[in-house]
N, C-alpha and C. Protein backbone atom coordinates (compact mmCIF):
# COMPACT_ATOMS: atom_id res chain seq x y z
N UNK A 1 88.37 111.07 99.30
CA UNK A 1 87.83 112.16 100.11
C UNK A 1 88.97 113.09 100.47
N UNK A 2 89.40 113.87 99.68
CA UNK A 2 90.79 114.52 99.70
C UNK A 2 90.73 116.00 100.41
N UNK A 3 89.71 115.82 100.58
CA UNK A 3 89.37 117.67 101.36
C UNK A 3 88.68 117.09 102.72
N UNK A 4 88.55 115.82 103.02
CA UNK A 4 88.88 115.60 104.66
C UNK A 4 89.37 115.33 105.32
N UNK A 5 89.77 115.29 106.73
CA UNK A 5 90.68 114.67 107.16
C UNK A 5 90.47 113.13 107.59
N UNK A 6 90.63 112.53 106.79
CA UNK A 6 90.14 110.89 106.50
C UNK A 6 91.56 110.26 106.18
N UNK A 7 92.13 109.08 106.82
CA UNK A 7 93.25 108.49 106.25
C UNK A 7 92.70 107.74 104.77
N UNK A 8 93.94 107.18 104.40
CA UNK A 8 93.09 106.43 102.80
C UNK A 8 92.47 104.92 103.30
N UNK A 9 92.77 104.63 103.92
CA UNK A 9 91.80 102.91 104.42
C UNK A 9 90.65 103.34 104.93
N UNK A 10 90.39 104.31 105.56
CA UNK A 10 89.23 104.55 106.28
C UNK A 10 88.26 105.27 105.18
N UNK A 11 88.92 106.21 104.18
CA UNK A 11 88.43 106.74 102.68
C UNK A 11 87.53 105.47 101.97
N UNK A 12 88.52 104.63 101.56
CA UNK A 12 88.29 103.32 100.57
C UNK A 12 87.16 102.67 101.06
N UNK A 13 87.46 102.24 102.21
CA UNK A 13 86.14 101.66 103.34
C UNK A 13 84.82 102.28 103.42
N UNK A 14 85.15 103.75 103.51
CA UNK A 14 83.26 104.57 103.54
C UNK A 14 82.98 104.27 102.09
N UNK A 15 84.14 104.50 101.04
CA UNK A 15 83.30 105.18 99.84
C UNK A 15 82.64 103.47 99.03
N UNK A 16 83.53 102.25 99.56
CA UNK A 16 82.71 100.94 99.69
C UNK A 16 81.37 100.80 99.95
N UNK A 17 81.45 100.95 100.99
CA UNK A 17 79.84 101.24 102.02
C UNK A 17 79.00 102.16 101.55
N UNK A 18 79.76 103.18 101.13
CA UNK A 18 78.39 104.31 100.39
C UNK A 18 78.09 103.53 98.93
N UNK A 19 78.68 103.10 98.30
CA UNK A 19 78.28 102.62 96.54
C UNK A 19 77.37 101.50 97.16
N UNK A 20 77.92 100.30 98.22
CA UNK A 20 76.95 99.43 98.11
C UNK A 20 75.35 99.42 98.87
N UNK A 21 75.57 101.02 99.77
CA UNK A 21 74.02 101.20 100.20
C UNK A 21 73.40 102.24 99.45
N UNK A 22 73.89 103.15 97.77
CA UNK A 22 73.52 103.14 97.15
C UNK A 22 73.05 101.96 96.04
N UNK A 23 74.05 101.04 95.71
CA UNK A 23 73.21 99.69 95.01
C UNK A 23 71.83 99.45 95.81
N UNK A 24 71.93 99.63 96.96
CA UNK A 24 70.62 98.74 97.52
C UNK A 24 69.30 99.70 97.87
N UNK A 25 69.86 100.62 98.29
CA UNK A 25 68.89 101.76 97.84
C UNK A 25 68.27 102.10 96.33
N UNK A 26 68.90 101.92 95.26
CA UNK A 26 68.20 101.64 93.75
C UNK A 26 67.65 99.93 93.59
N UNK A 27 67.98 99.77 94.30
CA UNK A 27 67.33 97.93 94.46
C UNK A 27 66.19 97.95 94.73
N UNK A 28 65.99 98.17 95.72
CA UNK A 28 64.83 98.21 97.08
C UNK A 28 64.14 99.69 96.91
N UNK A 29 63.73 100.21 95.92
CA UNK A 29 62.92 101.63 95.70
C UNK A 29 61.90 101.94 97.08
N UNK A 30 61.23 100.63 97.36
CA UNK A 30 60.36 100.57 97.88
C UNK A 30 60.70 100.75 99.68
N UNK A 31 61.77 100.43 100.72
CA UNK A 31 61.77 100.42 101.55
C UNK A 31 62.87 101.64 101.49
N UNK A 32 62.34 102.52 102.40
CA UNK A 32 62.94 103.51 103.15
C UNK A 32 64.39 103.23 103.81
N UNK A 33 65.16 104.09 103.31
CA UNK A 33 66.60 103.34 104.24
C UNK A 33 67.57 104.43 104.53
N UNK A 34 68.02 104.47 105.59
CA UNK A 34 68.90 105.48 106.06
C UNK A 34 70.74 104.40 106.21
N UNK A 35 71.37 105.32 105.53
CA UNK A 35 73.08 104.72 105.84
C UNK A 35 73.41 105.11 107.16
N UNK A 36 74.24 104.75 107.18
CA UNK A 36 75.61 105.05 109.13
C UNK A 36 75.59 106.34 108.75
N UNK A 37 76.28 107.21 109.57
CA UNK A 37 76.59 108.30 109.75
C UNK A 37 77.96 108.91 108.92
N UNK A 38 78.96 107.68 108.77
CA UNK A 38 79.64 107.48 107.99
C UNK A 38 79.51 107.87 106.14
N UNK A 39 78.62 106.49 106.25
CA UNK A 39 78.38 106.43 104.65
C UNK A 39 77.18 107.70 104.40
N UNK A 40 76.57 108.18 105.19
CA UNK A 40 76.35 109.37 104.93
C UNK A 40 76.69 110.44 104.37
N UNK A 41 77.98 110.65 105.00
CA UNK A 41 78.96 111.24 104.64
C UNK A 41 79.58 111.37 103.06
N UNK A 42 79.99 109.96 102.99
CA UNK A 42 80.11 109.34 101.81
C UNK A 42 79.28 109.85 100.53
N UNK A 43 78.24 109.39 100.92
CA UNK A 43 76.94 110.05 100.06
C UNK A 43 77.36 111.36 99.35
N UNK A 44 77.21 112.32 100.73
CA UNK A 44 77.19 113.74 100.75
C UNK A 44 78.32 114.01 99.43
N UNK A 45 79.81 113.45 99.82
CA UNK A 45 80.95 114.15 99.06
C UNK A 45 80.82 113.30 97.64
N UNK A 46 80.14 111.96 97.43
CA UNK A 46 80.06 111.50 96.34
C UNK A 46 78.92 112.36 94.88
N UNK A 47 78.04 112.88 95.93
CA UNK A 47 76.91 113.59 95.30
C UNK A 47 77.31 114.83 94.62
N UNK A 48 78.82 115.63 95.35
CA UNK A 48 79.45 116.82 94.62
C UNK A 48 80.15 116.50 93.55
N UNK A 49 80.48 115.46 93.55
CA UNK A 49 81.66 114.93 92.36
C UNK A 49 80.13 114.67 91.42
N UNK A 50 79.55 115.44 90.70
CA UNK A 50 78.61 115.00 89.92
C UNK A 50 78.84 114.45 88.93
N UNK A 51 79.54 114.87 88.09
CA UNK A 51 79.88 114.31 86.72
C UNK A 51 79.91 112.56 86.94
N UNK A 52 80.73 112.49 87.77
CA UNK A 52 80.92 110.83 88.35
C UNK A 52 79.58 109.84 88.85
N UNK A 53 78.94 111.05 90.07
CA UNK A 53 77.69 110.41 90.50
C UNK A 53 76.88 110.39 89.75
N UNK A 54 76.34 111.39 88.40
CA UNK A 54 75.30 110.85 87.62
C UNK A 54 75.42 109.95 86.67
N UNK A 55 76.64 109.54 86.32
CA UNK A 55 77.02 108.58 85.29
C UNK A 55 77.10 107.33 86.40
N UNK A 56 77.32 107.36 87.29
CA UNK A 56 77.20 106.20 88.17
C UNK A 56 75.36 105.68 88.73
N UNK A 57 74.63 106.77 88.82
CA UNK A 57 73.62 106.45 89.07
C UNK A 57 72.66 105.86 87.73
N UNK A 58 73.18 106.58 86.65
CA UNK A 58 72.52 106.03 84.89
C UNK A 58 72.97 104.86 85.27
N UNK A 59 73.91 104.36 85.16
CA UNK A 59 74.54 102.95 84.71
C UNK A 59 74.24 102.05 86.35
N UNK A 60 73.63 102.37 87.38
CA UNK A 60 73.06 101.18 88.24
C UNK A 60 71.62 101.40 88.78
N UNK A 61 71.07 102.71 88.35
CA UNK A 61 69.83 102.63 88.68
C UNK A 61 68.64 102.91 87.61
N UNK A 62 69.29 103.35 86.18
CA UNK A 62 68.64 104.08 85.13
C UNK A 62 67.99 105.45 85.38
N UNK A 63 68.48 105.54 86.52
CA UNK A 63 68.33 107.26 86.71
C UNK A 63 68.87 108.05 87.83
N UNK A 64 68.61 109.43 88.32
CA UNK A 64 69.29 110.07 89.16
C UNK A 64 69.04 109.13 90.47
N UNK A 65 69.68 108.85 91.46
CA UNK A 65 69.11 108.56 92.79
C UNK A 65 69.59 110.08 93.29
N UNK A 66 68.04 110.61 94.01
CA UNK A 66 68.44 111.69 94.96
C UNK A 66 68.80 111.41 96.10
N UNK A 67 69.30 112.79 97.11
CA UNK A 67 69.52 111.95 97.95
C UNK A 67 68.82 112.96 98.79
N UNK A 68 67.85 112.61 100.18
CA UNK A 68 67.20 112.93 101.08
C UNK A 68 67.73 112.71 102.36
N UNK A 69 68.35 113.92 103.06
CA UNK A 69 69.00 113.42 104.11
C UNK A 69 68.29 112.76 105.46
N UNK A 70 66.94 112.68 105.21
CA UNK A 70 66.31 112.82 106.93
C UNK A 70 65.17 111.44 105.82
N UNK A 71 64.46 110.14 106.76
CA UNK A 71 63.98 109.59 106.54
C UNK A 71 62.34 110.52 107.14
N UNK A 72 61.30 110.00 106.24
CA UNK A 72 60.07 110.62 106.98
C UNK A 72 59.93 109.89 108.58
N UNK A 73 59.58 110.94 109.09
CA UNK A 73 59.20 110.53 110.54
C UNK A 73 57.72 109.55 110.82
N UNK A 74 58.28 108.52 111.38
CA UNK A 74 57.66 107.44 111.91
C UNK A 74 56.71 107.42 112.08
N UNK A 75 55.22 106.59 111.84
CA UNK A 75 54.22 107.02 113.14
C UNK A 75 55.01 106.39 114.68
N UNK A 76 53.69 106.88 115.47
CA UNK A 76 54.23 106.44 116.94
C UNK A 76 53.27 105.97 117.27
């Protein structure tokens, strides 16, 4: 994450957390899931590096995972 101000342990650590709640998000199609605020983040700057993220999403989900920032709202 070289265009934030992120040290590199704290870098290594989100971009961990973002690949493995993308794995589980192409796992689990079916349940709705929102990341930390963090790996959010993660998400966000992984999703610009495209070349990387769509060859990463072919090879663990067999297709694009989009990404939707806001989960649908709840009933109440």
């Amino acid at each position: 994450m070289r265009d934030h101000d992120m040290d590199r342990e704290l870098a290594v650590r989100t971009f961990g957390q973002t690949i493995a709640y993308l794995v589980a998000s192409a796992e689990r199609r079916d349940v709705d899931m929102g990341p930390a605020r963090l790996v959010d983040f993660g998400v966000h700057t992984f999703v610009l590096d495209t070349i990387n993220y769509t060859a990463f999403c072919l090879k663990h989900a067999g297709q694009y995972i989009h990404h939707v920032p806001h989960l649908p709202e709840q009933p109440t």
